[in-house]
N, C-alpha and C. Protein backbone atom coordinates (compact mmCIF):
# COMPACT_ATOMS: atom_id res chain seq x y z
N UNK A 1 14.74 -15.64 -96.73
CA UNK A 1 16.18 -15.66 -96.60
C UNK A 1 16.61 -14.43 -95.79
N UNK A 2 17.31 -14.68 -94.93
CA UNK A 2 18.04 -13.28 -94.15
C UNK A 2 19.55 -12.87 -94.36
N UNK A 3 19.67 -11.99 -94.00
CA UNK A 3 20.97 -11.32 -94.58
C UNK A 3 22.08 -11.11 -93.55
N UNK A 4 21.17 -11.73 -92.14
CA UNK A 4 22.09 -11.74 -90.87
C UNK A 4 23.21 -12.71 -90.75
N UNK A 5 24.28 -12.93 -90.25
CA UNK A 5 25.26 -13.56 -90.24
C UNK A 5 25.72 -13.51 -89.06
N UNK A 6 26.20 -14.70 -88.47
CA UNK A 6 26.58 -14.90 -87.05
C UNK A 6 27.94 -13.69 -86.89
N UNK A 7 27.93 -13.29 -85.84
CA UNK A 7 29.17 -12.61 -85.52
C UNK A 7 30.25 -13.31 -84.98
N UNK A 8 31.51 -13.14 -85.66
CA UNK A 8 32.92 -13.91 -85.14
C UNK A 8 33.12 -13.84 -84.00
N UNK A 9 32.46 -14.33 -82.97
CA UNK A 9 32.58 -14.15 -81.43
C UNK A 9 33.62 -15.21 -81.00
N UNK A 10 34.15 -16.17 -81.87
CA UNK A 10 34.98 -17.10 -81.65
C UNK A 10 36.68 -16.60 -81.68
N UNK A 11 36.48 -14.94 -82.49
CA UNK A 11 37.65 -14.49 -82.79
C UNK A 11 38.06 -14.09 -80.93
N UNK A 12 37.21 -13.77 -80.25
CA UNK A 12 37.36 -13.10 -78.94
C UNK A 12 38.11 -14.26 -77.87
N UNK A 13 37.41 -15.15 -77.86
CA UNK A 13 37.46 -16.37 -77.36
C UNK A 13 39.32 -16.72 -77.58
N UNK A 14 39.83 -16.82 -78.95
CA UNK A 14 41.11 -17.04 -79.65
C UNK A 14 41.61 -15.82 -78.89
N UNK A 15 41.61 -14.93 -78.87
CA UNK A 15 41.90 -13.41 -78.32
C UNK A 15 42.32 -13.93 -76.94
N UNK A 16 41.48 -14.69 -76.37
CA UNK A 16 41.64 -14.28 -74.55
C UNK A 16 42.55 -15.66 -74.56
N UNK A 17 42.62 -16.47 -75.11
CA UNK A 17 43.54 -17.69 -74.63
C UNK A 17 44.75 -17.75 -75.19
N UNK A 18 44.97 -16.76 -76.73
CA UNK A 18 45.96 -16.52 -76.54
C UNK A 18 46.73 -15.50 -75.41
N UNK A 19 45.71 -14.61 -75.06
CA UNK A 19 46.42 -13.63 -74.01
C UNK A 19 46.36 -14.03 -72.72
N UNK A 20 46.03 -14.76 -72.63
CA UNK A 20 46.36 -16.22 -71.47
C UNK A 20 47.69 -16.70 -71.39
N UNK A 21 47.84 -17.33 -72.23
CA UNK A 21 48.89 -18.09 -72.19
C UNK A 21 50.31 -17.24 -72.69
N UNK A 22 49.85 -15.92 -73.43
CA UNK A 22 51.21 -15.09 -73.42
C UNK A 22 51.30 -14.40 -71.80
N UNK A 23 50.58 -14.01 -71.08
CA UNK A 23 50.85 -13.34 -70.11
C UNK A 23 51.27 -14.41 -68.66
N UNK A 24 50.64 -15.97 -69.38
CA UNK A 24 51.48 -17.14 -68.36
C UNK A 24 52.75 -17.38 -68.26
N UNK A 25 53.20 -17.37 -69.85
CA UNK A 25 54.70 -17.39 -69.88
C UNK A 25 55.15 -16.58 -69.66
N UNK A 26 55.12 -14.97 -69.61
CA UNK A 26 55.83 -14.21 -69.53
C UNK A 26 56.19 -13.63 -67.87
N UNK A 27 54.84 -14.73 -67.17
CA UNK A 27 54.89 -14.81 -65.73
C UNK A 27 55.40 -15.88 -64.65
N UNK A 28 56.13 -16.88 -65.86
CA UNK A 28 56.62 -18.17 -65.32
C UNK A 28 58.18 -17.37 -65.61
N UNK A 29 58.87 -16.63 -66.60
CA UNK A 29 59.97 -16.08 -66.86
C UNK A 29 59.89 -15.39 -65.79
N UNK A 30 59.54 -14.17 -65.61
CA UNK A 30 59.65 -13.29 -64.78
C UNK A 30 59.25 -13.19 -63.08
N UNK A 31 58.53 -13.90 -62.61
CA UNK A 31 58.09 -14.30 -61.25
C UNK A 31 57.48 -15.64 -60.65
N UNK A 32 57.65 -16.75 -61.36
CA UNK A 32 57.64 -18.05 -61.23
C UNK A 32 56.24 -18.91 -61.34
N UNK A 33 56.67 -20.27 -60.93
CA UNK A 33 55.26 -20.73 -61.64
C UNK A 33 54.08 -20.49 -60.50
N UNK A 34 54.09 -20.76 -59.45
CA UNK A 34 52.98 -20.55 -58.57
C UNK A 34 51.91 -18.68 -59.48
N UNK A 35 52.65 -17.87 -59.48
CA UNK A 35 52.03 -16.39 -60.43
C UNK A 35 51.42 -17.31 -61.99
N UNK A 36 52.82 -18.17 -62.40
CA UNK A 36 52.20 -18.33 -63.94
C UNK A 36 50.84 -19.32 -63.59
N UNK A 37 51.00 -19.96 -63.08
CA UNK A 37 49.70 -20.73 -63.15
C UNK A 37 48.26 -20.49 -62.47
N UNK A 38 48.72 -18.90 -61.46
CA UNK A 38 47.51 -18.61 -60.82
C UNK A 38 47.05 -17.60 -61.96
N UNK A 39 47.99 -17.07 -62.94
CA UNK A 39 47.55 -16.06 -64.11
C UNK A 39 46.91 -17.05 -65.02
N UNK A 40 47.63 -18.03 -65.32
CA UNK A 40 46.49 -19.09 -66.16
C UNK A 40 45.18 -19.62 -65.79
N UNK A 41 45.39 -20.00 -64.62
CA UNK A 41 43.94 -20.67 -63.66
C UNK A 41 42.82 -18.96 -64.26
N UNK A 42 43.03 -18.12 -63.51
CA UNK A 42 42.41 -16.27 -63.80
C UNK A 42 42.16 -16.60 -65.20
N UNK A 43 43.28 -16.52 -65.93
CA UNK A 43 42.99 -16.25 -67.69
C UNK A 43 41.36 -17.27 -68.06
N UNK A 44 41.81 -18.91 -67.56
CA UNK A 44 40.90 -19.91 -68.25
C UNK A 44 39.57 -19.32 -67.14
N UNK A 45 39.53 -18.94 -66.12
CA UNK A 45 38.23 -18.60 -65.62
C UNK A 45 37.10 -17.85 -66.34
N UNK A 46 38.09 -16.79 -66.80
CA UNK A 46 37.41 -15.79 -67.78
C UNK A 46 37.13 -16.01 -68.95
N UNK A 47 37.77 -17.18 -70.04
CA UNK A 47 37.93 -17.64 -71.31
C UNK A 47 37.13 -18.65 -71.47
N UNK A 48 36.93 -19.65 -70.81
CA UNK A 48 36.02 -20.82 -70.66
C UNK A 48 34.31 -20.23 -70.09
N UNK A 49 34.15 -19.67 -69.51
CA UNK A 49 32.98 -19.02 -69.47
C UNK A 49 32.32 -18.18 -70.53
N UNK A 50 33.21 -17.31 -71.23
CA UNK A 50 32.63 -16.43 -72.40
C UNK A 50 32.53 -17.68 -73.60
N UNK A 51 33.49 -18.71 -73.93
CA UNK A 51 33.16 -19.68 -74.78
C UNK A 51 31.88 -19.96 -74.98
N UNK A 52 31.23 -20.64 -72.97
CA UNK A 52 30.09 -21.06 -73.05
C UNK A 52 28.99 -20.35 -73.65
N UNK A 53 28.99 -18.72 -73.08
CA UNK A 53 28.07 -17.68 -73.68
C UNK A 53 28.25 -17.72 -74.83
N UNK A 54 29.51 -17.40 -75.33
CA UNK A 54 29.00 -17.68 -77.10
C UNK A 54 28.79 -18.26 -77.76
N UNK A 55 28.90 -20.01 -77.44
CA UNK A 55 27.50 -21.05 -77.89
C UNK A 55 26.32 -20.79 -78.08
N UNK A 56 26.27 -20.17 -77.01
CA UNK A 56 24.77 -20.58 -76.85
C UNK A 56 24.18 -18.60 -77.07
N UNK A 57 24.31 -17.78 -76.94
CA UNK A 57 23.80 -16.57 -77.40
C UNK A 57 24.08 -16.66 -78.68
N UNK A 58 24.77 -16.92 -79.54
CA UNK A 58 24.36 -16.44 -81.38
C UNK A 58 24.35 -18.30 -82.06
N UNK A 59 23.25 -18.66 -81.11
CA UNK A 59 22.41 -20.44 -81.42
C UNK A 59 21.49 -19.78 -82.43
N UNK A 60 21.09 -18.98 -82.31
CA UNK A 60 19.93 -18.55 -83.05
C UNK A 60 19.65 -17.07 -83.87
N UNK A 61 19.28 -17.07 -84.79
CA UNK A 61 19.21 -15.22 -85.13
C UNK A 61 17.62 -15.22 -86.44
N UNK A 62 17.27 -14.07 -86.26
CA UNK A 62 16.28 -13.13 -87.06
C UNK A 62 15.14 -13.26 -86.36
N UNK A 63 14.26 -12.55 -87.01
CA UNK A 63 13.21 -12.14 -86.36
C UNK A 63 12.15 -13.12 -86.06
N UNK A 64 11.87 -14.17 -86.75
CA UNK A 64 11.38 -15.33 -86.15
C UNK A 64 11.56 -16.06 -85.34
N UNK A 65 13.14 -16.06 -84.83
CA UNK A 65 13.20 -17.07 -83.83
C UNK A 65 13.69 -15.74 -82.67
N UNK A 66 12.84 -14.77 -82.37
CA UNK A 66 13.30 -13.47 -81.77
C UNK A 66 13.05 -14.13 -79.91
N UNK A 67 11.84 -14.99 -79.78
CA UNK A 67 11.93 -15.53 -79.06
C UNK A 67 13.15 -16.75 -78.48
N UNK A 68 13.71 -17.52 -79.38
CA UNK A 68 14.76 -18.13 -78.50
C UNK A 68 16.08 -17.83 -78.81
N UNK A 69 16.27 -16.59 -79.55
CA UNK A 69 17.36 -15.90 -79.01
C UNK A 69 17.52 -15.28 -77.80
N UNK A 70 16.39 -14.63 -77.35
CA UNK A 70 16.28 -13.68 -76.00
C UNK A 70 16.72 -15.56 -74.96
N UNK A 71 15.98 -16.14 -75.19
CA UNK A 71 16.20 -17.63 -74.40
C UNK A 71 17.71 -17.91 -74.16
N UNK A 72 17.95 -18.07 -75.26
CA UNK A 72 19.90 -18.53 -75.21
C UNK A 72 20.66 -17.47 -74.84
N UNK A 73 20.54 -16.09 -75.57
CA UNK A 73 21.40 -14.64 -74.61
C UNK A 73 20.89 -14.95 -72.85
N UNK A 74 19.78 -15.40 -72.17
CA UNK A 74 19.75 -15.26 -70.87
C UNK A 74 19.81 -16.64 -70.54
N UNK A 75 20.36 -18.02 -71.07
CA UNK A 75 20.48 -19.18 -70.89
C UNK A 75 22.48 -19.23 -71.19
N UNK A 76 22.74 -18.68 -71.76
CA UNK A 76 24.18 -18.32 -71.61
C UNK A 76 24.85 -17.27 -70.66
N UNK A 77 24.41 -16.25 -70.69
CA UNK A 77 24.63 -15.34 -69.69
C UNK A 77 24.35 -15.86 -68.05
N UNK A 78 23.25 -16.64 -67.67
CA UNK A 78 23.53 -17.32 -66.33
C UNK A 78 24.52 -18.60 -66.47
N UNK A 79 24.39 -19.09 -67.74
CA UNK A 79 25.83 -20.65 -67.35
C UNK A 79 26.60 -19.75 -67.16
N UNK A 80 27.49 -18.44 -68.11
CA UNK A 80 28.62 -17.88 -67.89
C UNK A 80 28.75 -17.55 -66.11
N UNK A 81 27.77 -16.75 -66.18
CA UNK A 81 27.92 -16.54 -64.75
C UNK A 81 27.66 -17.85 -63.40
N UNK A 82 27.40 -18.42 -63.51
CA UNK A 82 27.55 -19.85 -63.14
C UNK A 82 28.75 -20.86 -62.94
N UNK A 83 28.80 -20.70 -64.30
CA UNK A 83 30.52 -21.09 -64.58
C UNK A 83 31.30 -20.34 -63.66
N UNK A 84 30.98 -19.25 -63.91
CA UNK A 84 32.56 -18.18 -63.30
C UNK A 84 32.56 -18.69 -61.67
N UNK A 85 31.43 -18.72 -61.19
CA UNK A 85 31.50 -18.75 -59.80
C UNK A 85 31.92 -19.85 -59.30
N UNK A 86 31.70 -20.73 -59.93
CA UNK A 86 32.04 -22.12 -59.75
C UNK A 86 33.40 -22.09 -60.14
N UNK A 87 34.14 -21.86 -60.71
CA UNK A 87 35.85 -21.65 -61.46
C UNK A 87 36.61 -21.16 -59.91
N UNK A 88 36.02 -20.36 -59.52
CA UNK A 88 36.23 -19.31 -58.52
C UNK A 88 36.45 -19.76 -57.60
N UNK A 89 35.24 -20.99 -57.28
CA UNK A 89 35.44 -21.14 -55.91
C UNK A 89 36.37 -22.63 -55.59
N UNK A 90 36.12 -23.44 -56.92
CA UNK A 90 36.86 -24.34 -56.96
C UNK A 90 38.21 -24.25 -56.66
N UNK A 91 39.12 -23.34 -57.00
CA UNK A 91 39.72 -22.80 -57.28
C UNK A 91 40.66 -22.02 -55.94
N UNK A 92 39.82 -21.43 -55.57
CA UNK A 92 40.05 -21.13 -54.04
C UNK A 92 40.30 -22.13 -52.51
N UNK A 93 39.29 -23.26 -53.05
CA UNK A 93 39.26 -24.15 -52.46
C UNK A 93 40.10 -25.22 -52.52
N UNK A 94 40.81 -25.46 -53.50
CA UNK A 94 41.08 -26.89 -54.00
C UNK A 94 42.57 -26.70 -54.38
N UNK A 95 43.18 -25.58 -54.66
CA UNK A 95 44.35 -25.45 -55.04
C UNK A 95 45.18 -25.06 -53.45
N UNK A 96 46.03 -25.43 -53.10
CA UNK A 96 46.89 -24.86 -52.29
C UNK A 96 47.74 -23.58 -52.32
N UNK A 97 48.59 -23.85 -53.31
CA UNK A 97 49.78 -23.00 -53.57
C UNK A 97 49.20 -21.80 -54.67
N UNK A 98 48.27 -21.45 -54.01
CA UNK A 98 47.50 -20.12 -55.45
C UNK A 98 47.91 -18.96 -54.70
N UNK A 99 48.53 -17.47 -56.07
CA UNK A 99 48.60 -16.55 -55.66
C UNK A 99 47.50 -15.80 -56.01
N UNK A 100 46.66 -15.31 -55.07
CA UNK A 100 44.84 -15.24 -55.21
C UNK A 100 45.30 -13.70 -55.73
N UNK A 101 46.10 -12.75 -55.54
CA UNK A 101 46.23 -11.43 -56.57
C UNK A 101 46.66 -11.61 -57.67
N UNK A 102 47.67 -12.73 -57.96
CA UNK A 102 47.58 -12.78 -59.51
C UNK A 102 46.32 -13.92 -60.15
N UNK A 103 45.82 -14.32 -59.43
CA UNK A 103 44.59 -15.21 -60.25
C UNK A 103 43.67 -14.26 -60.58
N UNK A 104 43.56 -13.38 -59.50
CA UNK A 104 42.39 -12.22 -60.02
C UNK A 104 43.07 -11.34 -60.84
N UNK A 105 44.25 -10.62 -61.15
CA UNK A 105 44.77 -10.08 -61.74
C UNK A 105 44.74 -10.75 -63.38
N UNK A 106 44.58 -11.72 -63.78
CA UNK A 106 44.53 -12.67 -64.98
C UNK A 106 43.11 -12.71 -65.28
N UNK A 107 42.35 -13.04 -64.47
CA UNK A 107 41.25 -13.08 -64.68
C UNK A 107 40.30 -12.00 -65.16
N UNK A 108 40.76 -10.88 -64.65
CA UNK A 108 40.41 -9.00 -65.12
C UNK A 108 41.25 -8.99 -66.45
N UNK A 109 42.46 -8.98 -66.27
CA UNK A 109 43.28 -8.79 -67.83
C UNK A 109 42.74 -9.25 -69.11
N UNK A 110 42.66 -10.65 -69.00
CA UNK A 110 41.71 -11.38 -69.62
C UNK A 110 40.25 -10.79 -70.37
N UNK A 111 39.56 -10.60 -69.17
CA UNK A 111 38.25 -10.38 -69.14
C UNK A 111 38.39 -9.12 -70.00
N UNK A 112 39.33 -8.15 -69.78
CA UNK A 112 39.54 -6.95 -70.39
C UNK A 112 39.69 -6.93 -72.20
N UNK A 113 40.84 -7.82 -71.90
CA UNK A 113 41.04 -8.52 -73.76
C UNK A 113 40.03 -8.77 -74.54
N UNK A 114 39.02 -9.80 -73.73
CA UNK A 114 37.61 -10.18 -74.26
C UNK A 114 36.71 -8.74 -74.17
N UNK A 115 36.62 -7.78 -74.00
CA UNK A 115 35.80 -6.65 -74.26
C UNK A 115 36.70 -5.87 -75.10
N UNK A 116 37.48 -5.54 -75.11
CA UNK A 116 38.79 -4.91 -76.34
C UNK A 116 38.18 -5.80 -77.71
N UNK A 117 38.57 -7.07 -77.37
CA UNK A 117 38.71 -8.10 -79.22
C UNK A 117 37.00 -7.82 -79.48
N UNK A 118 35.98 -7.90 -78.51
CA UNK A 118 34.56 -7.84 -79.07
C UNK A 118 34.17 -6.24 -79.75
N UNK A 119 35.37 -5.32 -79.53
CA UNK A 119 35.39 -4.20 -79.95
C UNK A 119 35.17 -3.84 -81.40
N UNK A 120 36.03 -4.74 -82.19
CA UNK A 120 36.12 -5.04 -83.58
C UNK A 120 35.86 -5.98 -84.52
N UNK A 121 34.86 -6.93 -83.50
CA UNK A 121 34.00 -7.81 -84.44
C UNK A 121 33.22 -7.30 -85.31
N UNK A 122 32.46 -7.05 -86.21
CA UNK A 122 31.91 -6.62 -87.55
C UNK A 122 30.05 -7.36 -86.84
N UNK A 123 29.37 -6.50 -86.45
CA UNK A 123 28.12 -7.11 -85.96
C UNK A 123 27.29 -6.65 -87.05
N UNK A 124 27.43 -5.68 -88.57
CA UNK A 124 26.66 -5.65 -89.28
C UNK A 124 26.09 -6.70 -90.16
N UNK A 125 24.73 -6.72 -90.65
CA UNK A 125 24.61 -7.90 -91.92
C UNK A 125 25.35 -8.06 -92.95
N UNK A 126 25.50 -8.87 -93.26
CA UNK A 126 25.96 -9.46 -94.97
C UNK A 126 25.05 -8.54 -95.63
N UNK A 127 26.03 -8.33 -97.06
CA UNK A 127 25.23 -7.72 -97.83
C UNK A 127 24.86 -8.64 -98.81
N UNK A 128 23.69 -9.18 -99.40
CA UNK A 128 23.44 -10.36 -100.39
C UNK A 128 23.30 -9.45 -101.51
């Protein structure tokens, strides 16, 4: 029996989409929708990619399965990064009316939130 316990990495995830969608609206009020939706397009670039990583990096935990954890941390970490590039370019490509400083501007903010909220996840064991 182990005493390890997945870490709330889902709390981060909740973290960045709500701060998505508060910093969309507050960019459809204040400088219109072409900004709000290139801050949303940015926000979900960054939010939908860390999702994927945190599927698949805490799939597995303890010292027996030490091997396909290292597997899923570097089988998530290239989809994320995979993902992102692909978000990116789609994105660039396919949208017309994008304001490409606020998509990247959302997309950093974001990304920022998600390293802030992973700040105060609790990564110690359960105590049994």
């Amino acid at each position: 029996m182990t005493n390890l316990r997945t870490p709330s990495v889902y709390k981060v995830i909740v973290a960045q989409l709500l701060a998505t969608t508060f910093i969309a609206t507050v960019s459809l009020l204040l400088s219109g929708t072409i900004a709000a939706y290139s801050i949303l397009i940015g926000g979900l670039i960054s939010a939908l990619p860390n999702s994927y990583f945190a599927l698949h990096a805490f799939k597995y935990q303890g010292a027996s399965n030490a091997d396909r954890v290292v597997k899923s941390f570097i089988r998530g970490e290239l989809g994320k990064i995979g993902i992102t590039l692909v978000l990116f370019a789609l994105s660039f490509t396919l949208i017309t009316n994008l304001n490409e400083l606020a998509l990247i501007l959302g997309f950093i903010s974001i990304h920022f939130t998600g390293v802030m909220a992973s700040a105060f996840i609790d990564y110690r064991p359960s105590r049994n």
